[in-house]
Protein backbone atom coordinates (compact mmCIF):
# COMPACT_ATOMS: atom_id res chain seq x y z
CA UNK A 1 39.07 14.46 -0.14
CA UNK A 2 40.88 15.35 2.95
CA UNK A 3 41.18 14.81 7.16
CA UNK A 4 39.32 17.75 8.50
CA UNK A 5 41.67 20.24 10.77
CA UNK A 6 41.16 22.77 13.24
CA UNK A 7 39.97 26.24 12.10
CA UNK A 8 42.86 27.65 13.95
CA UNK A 9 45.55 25.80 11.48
CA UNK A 10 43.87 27.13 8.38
CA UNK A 11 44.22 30.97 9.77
CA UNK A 12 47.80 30.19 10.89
CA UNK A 13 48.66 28.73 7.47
CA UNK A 14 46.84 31.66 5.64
CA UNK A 15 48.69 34.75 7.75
CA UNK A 16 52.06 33.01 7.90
CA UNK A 17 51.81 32.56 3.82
CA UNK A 18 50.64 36.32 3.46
CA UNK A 19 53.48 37.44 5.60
CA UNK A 20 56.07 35.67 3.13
CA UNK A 21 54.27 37.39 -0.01
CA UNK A 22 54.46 41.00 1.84
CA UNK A 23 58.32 39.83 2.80
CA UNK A 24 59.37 39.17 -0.61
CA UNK A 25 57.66 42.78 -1.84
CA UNK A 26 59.21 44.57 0.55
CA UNK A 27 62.22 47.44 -0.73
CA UNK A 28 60.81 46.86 -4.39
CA UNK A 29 60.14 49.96 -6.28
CA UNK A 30 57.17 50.25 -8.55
CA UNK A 31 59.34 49.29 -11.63
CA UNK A 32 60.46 46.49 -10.16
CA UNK A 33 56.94 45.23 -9.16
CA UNK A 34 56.43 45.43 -12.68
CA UNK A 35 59.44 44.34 -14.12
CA UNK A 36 60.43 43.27 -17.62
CA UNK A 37 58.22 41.44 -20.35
CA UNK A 38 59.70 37.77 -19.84
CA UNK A 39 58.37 34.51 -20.67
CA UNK A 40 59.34 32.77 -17.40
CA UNK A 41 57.95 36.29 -14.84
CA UNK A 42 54.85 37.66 -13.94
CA UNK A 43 54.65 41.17 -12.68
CA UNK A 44 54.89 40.66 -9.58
CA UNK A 45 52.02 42.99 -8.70
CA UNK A 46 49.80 41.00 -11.30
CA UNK A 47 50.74 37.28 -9.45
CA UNK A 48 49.74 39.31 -5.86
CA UNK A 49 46.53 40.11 -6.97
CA UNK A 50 46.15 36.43 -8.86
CA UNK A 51 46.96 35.32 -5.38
CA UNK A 52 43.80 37.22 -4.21
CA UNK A 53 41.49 36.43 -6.38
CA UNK A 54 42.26 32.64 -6.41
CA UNK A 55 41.20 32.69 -2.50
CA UNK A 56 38.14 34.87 -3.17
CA UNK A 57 37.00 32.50 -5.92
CA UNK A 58 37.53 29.10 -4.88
CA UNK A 59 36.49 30.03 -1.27
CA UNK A 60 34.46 33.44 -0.84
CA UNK A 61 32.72 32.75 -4.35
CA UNK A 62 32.20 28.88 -4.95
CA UNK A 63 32.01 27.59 -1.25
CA UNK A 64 30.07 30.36 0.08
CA UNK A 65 28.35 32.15 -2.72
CA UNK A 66 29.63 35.75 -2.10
CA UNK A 67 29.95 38.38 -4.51
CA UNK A 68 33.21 39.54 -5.82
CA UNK A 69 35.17 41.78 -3.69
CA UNK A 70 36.94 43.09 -6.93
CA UNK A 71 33.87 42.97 -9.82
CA UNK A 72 36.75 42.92 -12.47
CA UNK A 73 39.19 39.98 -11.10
CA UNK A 74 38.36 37.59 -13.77
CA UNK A 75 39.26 39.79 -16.27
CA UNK A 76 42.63 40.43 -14.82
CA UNK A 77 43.61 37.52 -12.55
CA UNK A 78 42.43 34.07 -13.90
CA UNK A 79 45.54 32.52 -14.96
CA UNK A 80 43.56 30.37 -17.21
CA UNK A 81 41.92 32.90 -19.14
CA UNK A 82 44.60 35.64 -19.46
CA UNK A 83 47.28 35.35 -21.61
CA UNK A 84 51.27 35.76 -19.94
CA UNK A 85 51.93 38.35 -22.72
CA UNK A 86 49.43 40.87 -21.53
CA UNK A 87 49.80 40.66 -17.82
CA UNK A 88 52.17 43.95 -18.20
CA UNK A 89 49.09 45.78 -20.01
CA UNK A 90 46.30 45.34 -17.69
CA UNK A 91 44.45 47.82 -15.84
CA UNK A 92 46.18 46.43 -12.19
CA UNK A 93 45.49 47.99 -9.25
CA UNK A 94 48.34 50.06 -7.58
CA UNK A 95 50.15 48.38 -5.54
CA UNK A 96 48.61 49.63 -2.23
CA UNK A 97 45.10 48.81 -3.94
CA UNK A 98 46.55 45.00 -4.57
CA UNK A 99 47.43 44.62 -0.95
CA UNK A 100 44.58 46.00 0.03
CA UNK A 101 43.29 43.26 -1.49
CA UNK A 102 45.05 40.19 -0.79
CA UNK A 103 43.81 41.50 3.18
CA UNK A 104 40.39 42.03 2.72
CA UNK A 105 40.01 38.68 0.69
CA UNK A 106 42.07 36.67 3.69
CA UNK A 107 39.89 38.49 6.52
CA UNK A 108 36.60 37.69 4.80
CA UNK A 109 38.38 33.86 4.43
CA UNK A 110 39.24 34.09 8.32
CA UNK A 111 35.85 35.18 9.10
CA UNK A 112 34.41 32.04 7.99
CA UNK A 113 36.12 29.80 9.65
CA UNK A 114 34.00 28.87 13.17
CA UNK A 115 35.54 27.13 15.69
CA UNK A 116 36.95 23.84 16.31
CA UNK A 117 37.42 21.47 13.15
CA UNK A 118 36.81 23.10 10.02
CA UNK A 119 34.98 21.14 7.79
CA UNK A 120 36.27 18.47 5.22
CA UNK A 121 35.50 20.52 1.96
CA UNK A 122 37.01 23.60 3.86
CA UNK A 123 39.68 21.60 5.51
CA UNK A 124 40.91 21.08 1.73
CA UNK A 125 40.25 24.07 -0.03
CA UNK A 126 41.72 26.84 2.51
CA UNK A 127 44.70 24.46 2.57
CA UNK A 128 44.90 24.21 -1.61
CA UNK A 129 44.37 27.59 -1.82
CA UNK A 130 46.84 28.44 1.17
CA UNK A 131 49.19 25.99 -0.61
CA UNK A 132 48.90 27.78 -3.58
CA UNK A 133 49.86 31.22 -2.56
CA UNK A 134 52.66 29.11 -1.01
CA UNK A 135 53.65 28.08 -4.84
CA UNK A 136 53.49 31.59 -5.92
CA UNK A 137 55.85 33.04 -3.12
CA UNK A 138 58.22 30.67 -4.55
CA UNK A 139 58.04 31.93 -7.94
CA UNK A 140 58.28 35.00 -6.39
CA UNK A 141 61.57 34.00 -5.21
CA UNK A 142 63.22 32.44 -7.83
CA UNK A 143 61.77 35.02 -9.92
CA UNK A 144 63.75 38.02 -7.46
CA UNK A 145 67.11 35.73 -8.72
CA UNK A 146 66.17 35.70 -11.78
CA UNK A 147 65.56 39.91 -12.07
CA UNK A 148 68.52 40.21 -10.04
CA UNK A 149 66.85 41.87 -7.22
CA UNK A 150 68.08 41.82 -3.79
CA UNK A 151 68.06 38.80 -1.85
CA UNK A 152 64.56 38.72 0.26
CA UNK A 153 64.54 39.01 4.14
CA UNK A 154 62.35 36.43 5.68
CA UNK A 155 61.37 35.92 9.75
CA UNK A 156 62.56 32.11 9.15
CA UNK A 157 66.27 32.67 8.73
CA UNK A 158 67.84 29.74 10.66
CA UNK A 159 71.12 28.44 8.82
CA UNK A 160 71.81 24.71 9.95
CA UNK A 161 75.36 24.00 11.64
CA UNK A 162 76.22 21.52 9.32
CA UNK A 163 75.50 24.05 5.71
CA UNK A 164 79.03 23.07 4.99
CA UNK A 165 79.19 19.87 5.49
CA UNK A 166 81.15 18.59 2.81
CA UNK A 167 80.09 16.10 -0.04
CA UNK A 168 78.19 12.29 0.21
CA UNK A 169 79.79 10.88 -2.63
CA UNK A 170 78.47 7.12 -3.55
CA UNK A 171 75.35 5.16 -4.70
CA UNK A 172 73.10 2.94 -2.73
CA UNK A 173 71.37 0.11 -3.85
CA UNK A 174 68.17 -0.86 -3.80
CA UNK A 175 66.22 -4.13 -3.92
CA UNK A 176 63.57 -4.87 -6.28
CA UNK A 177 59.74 -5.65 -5.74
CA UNK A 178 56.60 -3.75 -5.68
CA UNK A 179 55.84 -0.27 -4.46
CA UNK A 180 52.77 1.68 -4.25
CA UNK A 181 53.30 4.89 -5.74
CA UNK A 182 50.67 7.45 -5.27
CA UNK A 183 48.60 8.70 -2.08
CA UNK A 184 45.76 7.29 -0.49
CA UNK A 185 42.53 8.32 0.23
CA UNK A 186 43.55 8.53 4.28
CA UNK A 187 46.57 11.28 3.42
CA UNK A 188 45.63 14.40 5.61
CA UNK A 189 46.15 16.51 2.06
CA UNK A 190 46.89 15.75 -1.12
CA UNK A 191 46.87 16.79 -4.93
CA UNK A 192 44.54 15.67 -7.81
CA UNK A 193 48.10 14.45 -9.59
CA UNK A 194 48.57 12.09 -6.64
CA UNK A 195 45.58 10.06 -6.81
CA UNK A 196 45.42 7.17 -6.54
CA UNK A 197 47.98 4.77 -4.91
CA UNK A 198 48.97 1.75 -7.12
CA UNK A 199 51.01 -1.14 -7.10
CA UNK A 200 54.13 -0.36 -9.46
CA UNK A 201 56.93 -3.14 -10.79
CA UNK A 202 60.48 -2.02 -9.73
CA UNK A 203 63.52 -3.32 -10.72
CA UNK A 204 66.49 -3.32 -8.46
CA UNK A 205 68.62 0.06 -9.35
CA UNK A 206 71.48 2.18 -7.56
CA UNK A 207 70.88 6.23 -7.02
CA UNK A 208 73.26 8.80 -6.03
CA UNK A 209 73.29 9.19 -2.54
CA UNK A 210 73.15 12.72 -2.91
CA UNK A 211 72.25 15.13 -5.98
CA UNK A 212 75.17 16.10 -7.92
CA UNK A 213 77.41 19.24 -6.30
CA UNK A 214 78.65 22.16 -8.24
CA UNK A 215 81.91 20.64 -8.59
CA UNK A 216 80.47 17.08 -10.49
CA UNK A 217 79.32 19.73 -12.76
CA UNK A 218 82.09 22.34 -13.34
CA UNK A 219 84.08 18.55 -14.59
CA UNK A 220 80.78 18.41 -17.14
CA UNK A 221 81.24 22.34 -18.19
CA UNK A 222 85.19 22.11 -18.29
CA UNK A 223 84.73 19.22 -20.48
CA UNK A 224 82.82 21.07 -23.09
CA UNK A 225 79.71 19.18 -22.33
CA UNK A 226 77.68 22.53 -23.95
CA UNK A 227 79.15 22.40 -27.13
CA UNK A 228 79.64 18.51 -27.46
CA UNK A 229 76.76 16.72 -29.31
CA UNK A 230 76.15 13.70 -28.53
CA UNK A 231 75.83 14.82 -25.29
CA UNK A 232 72.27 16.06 -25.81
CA UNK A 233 68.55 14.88 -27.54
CA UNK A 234 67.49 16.55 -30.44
CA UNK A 235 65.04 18.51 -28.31
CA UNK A 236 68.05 19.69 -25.69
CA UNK A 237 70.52 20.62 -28.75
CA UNK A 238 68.22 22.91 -29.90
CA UNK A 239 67.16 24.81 -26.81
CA UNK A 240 71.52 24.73 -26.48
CA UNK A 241 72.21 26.09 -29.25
CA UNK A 242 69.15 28.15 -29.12
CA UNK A 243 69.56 29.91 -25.96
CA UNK A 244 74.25 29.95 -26.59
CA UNK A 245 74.24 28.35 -23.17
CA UNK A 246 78.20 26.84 -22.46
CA UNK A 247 77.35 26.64 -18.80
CA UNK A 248 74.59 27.13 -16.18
CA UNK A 249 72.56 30.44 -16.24
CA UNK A 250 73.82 32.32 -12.96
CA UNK A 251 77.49 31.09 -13.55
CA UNK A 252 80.24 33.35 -14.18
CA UNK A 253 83.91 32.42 -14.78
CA UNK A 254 86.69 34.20 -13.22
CA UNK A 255 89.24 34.02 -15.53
CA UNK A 256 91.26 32.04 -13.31
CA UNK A 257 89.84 28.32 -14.66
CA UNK A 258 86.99 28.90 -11.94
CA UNK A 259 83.56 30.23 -11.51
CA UNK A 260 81.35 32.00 -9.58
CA UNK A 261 77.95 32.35 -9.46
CA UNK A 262 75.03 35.08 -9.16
CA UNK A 263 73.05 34.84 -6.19
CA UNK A 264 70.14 37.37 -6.05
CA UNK A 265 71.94 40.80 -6.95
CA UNK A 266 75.61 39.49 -5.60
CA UNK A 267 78.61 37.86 -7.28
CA UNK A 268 79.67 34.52 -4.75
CA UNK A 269 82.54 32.32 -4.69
CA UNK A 270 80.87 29.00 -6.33
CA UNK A 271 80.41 26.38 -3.68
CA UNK A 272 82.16 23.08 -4.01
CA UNK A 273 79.65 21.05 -2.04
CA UNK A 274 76.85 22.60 -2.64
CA UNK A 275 74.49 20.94 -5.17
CA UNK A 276 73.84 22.62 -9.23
CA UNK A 277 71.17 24.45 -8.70
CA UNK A 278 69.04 26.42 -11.92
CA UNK A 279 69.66 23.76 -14.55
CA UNK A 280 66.99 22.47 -16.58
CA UNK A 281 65.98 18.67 -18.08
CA UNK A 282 68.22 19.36 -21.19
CA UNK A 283 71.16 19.89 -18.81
CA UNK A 284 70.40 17.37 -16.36
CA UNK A 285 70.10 14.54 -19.32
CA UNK A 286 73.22 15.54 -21.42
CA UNK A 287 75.00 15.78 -17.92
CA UNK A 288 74.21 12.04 -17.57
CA UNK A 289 75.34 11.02 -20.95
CA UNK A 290 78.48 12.35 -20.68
CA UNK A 291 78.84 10.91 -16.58
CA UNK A 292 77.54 7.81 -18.01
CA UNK A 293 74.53 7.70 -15.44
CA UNK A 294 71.09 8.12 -15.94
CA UNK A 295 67.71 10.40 -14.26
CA UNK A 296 66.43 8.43 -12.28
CA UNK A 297 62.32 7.78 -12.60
CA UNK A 298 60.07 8.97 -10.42
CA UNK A 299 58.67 5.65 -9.47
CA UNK A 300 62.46 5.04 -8.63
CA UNK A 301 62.64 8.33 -6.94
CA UNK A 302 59.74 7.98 -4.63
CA UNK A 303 60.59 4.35 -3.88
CA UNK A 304 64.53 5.61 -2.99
CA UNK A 305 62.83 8.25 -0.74
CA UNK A 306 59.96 6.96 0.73
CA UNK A 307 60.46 2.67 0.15
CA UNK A 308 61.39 0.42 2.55
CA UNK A 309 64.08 -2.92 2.31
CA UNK A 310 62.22 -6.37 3.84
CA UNK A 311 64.25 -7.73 6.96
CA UNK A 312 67.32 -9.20 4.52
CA UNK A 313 66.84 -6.13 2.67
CA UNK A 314 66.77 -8.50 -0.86
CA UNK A 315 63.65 -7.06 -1.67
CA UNK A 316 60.82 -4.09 -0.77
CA UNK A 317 58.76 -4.74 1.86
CA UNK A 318 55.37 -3.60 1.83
CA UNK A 319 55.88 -0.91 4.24
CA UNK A 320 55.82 2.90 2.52
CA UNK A 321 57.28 6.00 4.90
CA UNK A 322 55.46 9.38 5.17
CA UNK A 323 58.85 11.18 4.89
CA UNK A 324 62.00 10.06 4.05
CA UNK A 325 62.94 9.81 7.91
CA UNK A 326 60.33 8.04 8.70
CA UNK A 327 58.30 10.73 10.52
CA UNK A 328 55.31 12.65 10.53
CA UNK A 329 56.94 16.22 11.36
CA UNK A 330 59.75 18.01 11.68
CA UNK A 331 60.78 19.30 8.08
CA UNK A 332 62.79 22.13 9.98
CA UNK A 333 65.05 20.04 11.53
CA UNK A 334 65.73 17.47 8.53
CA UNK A 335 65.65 19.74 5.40
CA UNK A 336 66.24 22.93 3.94
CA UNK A 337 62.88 24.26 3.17
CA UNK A 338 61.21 27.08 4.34
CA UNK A 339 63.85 29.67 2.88
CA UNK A 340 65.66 29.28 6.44
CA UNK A 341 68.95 29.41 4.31
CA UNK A 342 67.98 31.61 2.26
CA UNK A 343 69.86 29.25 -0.38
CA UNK A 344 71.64 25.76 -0.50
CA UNK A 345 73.59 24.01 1.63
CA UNK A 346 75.85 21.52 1.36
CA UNK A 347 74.61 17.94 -0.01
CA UNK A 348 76.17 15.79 3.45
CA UNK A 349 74.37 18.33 5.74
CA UNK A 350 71.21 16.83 7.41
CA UNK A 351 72.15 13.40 8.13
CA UNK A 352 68.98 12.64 9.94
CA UNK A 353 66.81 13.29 7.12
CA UNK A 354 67.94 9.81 5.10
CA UNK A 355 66.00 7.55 4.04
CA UNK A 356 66.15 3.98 4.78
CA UNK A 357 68.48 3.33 1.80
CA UNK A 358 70.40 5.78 2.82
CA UNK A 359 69.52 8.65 0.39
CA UNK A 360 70.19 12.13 1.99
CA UNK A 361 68.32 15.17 1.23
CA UNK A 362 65.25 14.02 -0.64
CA UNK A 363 63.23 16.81 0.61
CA UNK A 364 64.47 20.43 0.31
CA UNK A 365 67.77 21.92 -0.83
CA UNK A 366 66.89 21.75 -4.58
CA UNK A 367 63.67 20.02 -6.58
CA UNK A 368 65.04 17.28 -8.70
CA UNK A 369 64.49 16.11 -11.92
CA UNK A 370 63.35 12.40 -13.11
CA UNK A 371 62.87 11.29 -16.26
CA UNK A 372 59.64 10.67 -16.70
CA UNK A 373 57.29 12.98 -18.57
CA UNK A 374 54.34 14.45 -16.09
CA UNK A 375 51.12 12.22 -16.65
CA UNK A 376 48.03 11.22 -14.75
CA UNK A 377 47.91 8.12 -12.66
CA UNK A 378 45.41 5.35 -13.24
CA UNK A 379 41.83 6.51 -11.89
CA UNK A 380 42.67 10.07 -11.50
CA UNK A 381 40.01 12.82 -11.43
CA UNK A 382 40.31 16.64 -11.36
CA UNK A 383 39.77 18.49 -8.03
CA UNK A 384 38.01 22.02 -7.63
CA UNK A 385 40.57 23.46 -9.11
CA UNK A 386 40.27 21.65 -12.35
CA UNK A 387 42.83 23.22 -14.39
CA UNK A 388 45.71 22.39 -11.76
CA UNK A 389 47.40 19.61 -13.83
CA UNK A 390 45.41 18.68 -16.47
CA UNK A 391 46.46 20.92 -19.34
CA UNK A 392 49.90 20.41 -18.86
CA UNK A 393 49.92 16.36 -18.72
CA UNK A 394 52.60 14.94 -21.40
CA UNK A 395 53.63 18.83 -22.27
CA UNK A 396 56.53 18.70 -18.92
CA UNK A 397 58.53 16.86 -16.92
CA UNK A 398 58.25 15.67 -13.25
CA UNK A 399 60.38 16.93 -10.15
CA UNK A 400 60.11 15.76 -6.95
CA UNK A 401 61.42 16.59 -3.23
CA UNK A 402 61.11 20.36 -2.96
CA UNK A 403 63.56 23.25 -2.79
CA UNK A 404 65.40 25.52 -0.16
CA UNK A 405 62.01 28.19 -0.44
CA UNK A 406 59.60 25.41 -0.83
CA UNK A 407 57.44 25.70 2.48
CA UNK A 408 57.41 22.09 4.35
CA UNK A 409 53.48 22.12 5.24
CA UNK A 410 52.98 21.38 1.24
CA UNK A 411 55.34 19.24 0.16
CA UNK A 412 56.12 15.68 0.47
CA UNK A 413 57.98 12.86 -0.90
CA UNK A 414 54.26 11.98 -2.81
CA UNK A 415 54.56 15.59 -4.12
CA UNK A 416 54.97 15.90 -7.70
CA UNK A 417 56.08 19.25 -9.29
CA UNK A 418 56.52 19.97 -12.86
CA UNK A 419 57.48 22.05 -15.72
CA UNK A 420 58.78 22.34 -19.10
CA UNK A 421 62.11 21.19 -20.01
CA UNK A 422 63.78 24.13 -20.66
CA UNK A 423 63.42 25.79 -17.32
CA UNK A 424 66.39 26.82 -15.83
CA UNK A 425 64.94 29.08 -13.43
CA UNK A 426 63.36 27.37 -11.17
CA UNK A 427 64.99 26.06 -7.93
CA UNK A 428 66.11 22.51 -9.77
CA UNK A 429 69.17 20.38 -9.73
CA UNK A 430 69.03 16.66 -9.88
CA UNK A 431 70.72 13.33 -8.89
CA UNK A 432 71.71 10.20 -11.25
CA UNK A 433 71.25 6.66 -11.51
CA UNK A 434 73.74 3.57 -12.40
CA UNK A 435 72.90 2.56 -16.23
CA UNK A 436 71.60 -0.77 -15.84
């Protein structure tokens, strides 16, 4: 299932991802905890208190056989079972009541934990369910931007030197062969999605270098890419025409032939450098008709991030990285994750983190869209948490790398995120492929 880890990590993990939920709370008023009925938001104090119950459940309650803290949870906080609509007309606690909560629920977690390792079933759960509070405080996040709220403070603020670096224009190419894609059974963590590693076909192909910037785009948008048809599926004209969308969500044009762009509750010169950022699938494709280029797979992502060349570099070796720069730590000093930017950066900063291809910023900055529709891999079974990807295999699309708030203990270039198409939102951009 997993490696077993020391006690100590699992209550370091757990209080460092509570402090990020009680950072991106703090200066909200109780109508913004709430917030407006929208399809892509939780109230915020409803996802808090999901956040709770999903550690007393899957720990307190089915490792350990406790009784509920809070008798009514399931009736309020189980994803599963309660529709998004009526989230806003539940009987939530207050918001002092919620916290309360959340504390209690991680104390009694903490308290369970003995010394030295922890064991392998606990070594996995109080990391999934760690992990997934760490999801959540990314929704929370994007879903601040997307309410307009302020912009969050968090304790890890650290802005690299290079954030304006400039752009990596260019394609690499890479060789043919077979790759393994997937995780094995030796991974310290991993998902149910992941399992388990098989030998995949690939076919030489070039990738971007980096993910297309904000200006690559504005050429798209000042071309009339939005109202141009052929530009976009059936599916992704629709949603277009649908939603009146001539340009990305949080961009704003100045009047002057330029943009700029809503960050949080501020109005920002656009960034030339700095990659698209809150574009969905539809956007991504018709972007790569019109730049006659391509998404590339995920197969072809993974191999681009994590593959290695043999010694003439004419085809893949057998070899497979655990990170794109070929080492087991140091996510802070190779990628913008963590929220220590509070944002993007530029697409040349963090040299160090390419991969041996030569593809920079795999991990962090922005998740990135593939083509390939989200789907189980030969011989996968559910974990504990049974309804983590099933019910949404073949309904959404996979993303992989992470984003500037994704936190680096969860994510890795094996990591496969997903959601619907039509998700602009979420902290997404993407890079392109040569058409064959």
């Amino acid at each position: 299932m997993t490696q077993p880890v020391a006690a100590s990590y699992l209550e370091q993990i757990m209080k460092d991802a509570h402090t990020r939920t009680l950072e991106l709370v703090a200066g909200l008023d109780e109508n913004q905890l709430i917030g407006p009925r929208l399809q892509i938001v939780n109230p915020l104090r409803w996802e808090i208190g999901h956040v709770a119950w999903f550690y007393e459940k899957f720990i307190l309650r089915d490792l350990y056989d406790q009784a509920p803290y809070h008798a009514p949870g399931d009736d309020i906080y189980d994803s599963i079972e309660i529709p998004h609509e009526v989230r806003w007309d539940l009987p939530l606690l207050p918001m002092n009541e919620t916290l309360a909560y959340i504390k209690a629920v991680l104390e009694r977690c903490i308290c369970r934990l003995g010394a030295g390792d922890a064991s392998e079933v606990d070594s996995y759960m109080y990391q999934f369910a760690t992990f997934h509070e760490d999801m959540h405080t990314e929704a929370y996040t994007y879903s601040r931007q997307t309410l307009g709220y302020p912009k969050p403070t968090f304790t890890i603020a650290a802005v690299p030197d290079d954030e304006e670096a400039g752009a990596h224009p260019g394609d690499v190419t890479i060789p043919g062969g077979t790759f393994l894609l997937g995780s094995t059974k030796d991974e310290a963590i991993l998902f149910d999605n992941e399992k388990w590693i098989y030998p995949v076909p690939v076919k030489p192909f070039e990738i971007a270098k980096a993910p297309v910037t904000n200006t690559e785009f504005k050429d798209f948008v000042d071309a009339k890419g939005y109202e141009i048809r052929e530009f976009w599926d059936e599916d992704g004209w629709d949603w277009c025409k649908r939603e009146d969308a001539v340009h990305p969500v949080y961009w704003q044009p100045t009047g002057e032939g330029d943009w700029s762009v809503r960050r949080f509750d501020t109005i920002e010169d656009l960034k030339p450098h700095q990659p698209i950022i809150h574009v969905n699938w539809y956007e991504a494709s018709a972007f790569c008709r019109w730049a006659k280029r391509r998404l590339p797979t995920e197969t072809e992502w993974e191999v681009a991030a994590l593959g290695e060349p043999n010694a003439d570099r004419t085809m893949l070796s057998e070899k497979k990285r655990d990170t794109p720069w070929h080492a087991t730590s140091g996510n802070h000093i190779h990628a913008n994750l963590d929220g220590g930017a509070l944002g993007v950066i530029d697409v040349a900063a963090f040299p160090q983190s390419d991969s041996a291809f030569g593809c920079r910023q795999m991990l962090g900055n922005v998740w990135e869209w593939t083509s390939t529709v989200f789907k189980p891999y030969p011989g996968f079974s559910p974990d504990s948490y049974k309804d983590y990807s099933q019910p949404v295999f073949y309904e959404t699309k996979v993303l992989r790398g992470g984003a500037w708030a994704t936190r680096s203990r969860m994510v890795t270039g094996r990591y496969r995120n997903f959601f619907t198409p039509d998700r602009r939102d979420v902290l997404a951009g993407f890079r392109t492929c040569v058409l064959p």
